[in-house]
N, C-alpha and C. Protein backbone atom coordinates (compact mmCIF):
# COMPACT_ATOMS: atom_id res chain seq x y z
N UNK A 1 10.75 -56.49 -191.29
CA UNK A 1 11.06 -55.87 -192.56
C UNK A 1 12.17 -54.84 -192.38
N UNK A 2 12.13 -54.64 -191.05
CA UNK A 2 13.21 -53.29 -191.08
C UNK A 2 13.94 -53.55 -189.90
N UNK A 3 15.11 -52.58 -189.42
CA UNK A 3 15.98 -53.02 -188.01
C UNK A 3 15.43 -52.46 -186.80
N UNK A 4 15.70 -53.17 -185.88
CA UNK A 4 15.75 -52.30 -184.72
C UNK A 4 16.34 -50.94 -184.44
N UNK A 5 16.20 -50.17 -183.66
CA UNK A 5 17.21 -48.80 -183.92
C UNK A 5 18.05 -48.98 -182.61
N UNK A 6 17.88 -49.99 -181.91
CA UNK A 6 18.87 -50.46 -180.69
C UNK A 6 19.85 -51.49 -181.12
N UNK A 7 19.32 -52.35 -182.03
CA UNK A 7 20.00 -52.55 -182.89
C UNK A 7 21.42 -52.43 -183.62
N UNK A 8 20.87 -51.18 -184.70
CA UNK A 8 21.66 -50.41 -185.49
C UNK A 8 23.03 -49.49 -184.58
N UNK A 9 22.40 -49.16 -183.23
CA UNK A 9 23.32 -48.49 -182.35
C UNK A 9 24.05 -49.17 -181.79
N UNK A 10 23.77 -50.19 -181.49
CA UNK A 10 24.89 -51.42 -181.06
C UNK A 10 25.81 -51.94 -181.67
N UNK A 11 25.80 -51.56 -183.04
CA UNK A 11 26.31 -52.28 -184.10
C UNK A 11 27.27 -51.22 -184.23
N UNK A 12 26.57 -50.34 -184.28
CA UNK A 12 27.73 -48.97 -184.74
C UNK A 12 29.01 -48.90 -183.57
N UNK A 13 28.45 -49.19 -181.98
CA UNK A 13 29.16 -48.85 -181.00
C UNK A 13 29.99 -50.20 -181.37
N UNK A 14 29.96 -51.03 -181.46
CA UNK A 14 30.63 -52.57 -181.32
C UNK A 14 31.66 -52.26 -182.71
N UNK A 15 31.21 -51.63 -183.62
CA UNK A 15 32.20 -51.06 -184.71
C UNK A 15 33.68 -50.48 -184.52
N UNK A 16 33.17 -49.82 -183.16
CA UNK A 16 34.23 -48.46 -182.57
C UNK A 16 33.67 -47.23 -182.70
N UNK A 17 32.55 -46.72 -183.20
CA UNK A 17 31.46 -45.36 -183.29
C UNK A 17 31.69 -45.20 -181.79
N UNK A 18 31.70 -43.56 -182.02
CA UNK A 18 31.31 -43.27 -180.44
C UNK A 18 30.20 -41.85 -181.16
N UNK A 19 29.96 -41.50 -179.87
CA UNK A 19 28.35 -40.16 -179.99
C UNK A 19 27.62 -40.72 -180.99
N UNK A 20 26.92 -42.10 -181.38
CA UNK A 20 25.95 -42.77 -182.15
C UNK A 20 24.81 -42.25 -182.05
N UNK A 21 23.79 -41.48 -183.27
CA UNK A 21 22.67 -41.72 -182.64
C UNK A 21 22.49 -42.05 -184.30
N UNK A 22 20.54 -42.46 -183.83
CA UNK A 22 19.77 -42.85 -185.00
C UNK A 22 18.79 -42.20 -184.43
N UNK A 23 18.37 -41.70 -185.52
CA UNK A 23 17.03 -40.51 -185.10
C UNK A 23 16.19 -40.92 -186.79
N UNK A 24 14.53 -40.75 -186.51
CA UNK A 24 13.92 -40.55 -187.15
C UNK A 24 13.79 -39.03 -188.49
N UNK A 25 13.43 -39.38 -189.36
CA UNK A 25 13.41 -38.38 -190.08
C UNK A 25 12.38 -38.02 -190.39
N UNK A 26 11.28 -38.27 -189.86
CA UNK A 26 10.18 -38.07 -189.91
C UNK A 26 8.89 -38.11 -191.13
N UNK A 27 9.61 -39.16 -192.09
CA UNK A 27 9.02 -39.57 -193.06
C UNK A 27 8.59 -41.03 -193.55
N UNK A 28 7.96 -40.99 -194.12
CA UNK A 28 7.90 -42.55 -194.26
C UNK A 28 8.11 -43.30 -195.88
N UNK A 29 8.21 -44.27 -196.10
CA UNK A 29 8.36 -44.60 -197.47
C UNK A 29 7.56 -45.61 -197.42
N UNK A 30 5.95 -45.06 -198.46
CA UNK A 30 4.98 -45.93 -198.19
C UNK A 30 4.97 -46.58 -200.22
N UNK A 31 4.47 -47.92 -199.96
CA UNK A 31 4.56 -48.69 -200.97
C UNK A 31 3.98 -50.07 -201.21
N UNK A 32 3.13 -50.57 -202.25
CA UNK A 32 2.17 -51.59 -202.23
C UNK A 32 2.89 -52.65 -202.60
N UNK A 33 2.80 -53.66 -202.41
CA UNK A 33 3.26 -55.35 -203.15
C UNK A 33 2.49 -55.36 -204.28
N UNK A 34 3.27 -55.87 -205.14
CA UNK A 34 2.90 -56.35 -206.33
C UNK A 34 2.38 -57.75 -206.61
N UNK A 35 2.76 -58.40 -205.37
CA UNK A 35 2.42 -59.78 -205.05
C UNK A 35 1.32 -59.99 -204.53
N UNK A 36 1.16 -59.11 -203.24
CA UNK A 36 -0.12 -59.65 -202.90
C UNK A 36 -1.08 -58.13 -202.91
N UNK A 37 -0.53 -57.30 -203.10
CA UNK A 37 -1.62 -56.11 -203.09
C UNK A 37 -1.58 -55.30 -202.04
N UNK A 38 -0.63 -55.56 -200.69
CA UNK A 38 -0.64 -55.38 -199.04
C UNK A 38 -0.07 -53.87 -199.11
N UNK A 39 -0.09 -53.28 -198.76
CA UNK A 39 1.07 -51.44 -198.44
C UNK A 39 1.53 -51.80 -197.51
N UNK A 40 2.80 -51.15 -197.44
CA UNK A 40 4.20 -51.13 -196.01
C UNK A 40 4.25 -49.45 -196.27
N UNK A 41 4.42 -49.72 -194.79
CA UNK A 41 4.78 -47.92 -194.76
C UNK A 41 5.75 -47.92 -193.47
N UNK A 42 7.34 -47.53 -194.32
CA UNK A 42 8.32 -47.73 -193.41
C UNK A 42 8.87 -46.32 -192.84
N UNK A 43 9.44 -46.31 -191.93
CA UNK A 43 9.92 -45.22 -191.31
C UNK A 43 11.69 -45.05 -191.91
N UNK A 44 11.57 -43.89 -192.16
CA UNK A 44 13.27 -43.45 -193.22
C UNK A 44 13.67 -43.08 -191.64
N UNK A 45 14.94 -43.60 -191.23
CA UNK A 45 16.06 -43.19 -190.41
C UNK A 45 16.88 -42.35 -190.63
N UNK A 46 18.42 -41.91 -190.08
CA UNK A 46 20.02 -41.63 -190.13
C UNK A 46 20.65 -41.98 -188.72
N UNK A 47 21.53 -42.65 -189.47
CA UNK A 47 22.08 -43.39 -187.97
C UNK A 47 23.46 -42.60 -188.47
N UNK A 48 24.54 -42.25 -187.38
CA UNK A 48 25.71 -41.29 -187.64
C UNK A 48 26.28 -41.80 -186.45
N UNK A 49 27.84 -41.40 -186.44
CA UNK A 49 28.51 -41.54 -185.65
C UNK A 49 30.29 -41.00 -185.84
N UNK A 50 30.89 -41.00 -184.50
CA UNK A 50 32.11 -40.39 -185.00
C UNK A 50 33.16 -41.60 -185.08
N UNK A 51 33.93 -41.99 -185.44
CA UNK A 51 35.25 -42.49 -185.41
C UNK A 51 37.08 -42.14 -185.43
């Protein structure tokens, strides 16, 4: 449902980003399906970098 955060940093570096990080924000964004009734509870990121 969501990315890797080794991922996301690879992507950024392969961009041309340099000093990349992705750090947690320590929240989550929790939320039920309407489909089947299930909750996800995802973790909010910030991925940054310089160019």
């Amino acid at each position: 449902m969501g990315f890797d955060r080794s991922d996301i940093k690879a992507w950024f570096s392969e961009a041309g980003f340099k000093n990349v990080k992705v750090d947690c924000v320590g929240e989550t964004c929790d939320s039920t399906s309407t489909c089947g009734g299930e909750a996800a509870s995802i973790n909010i990121f910030i991925a940054s970098g310089e160019k």
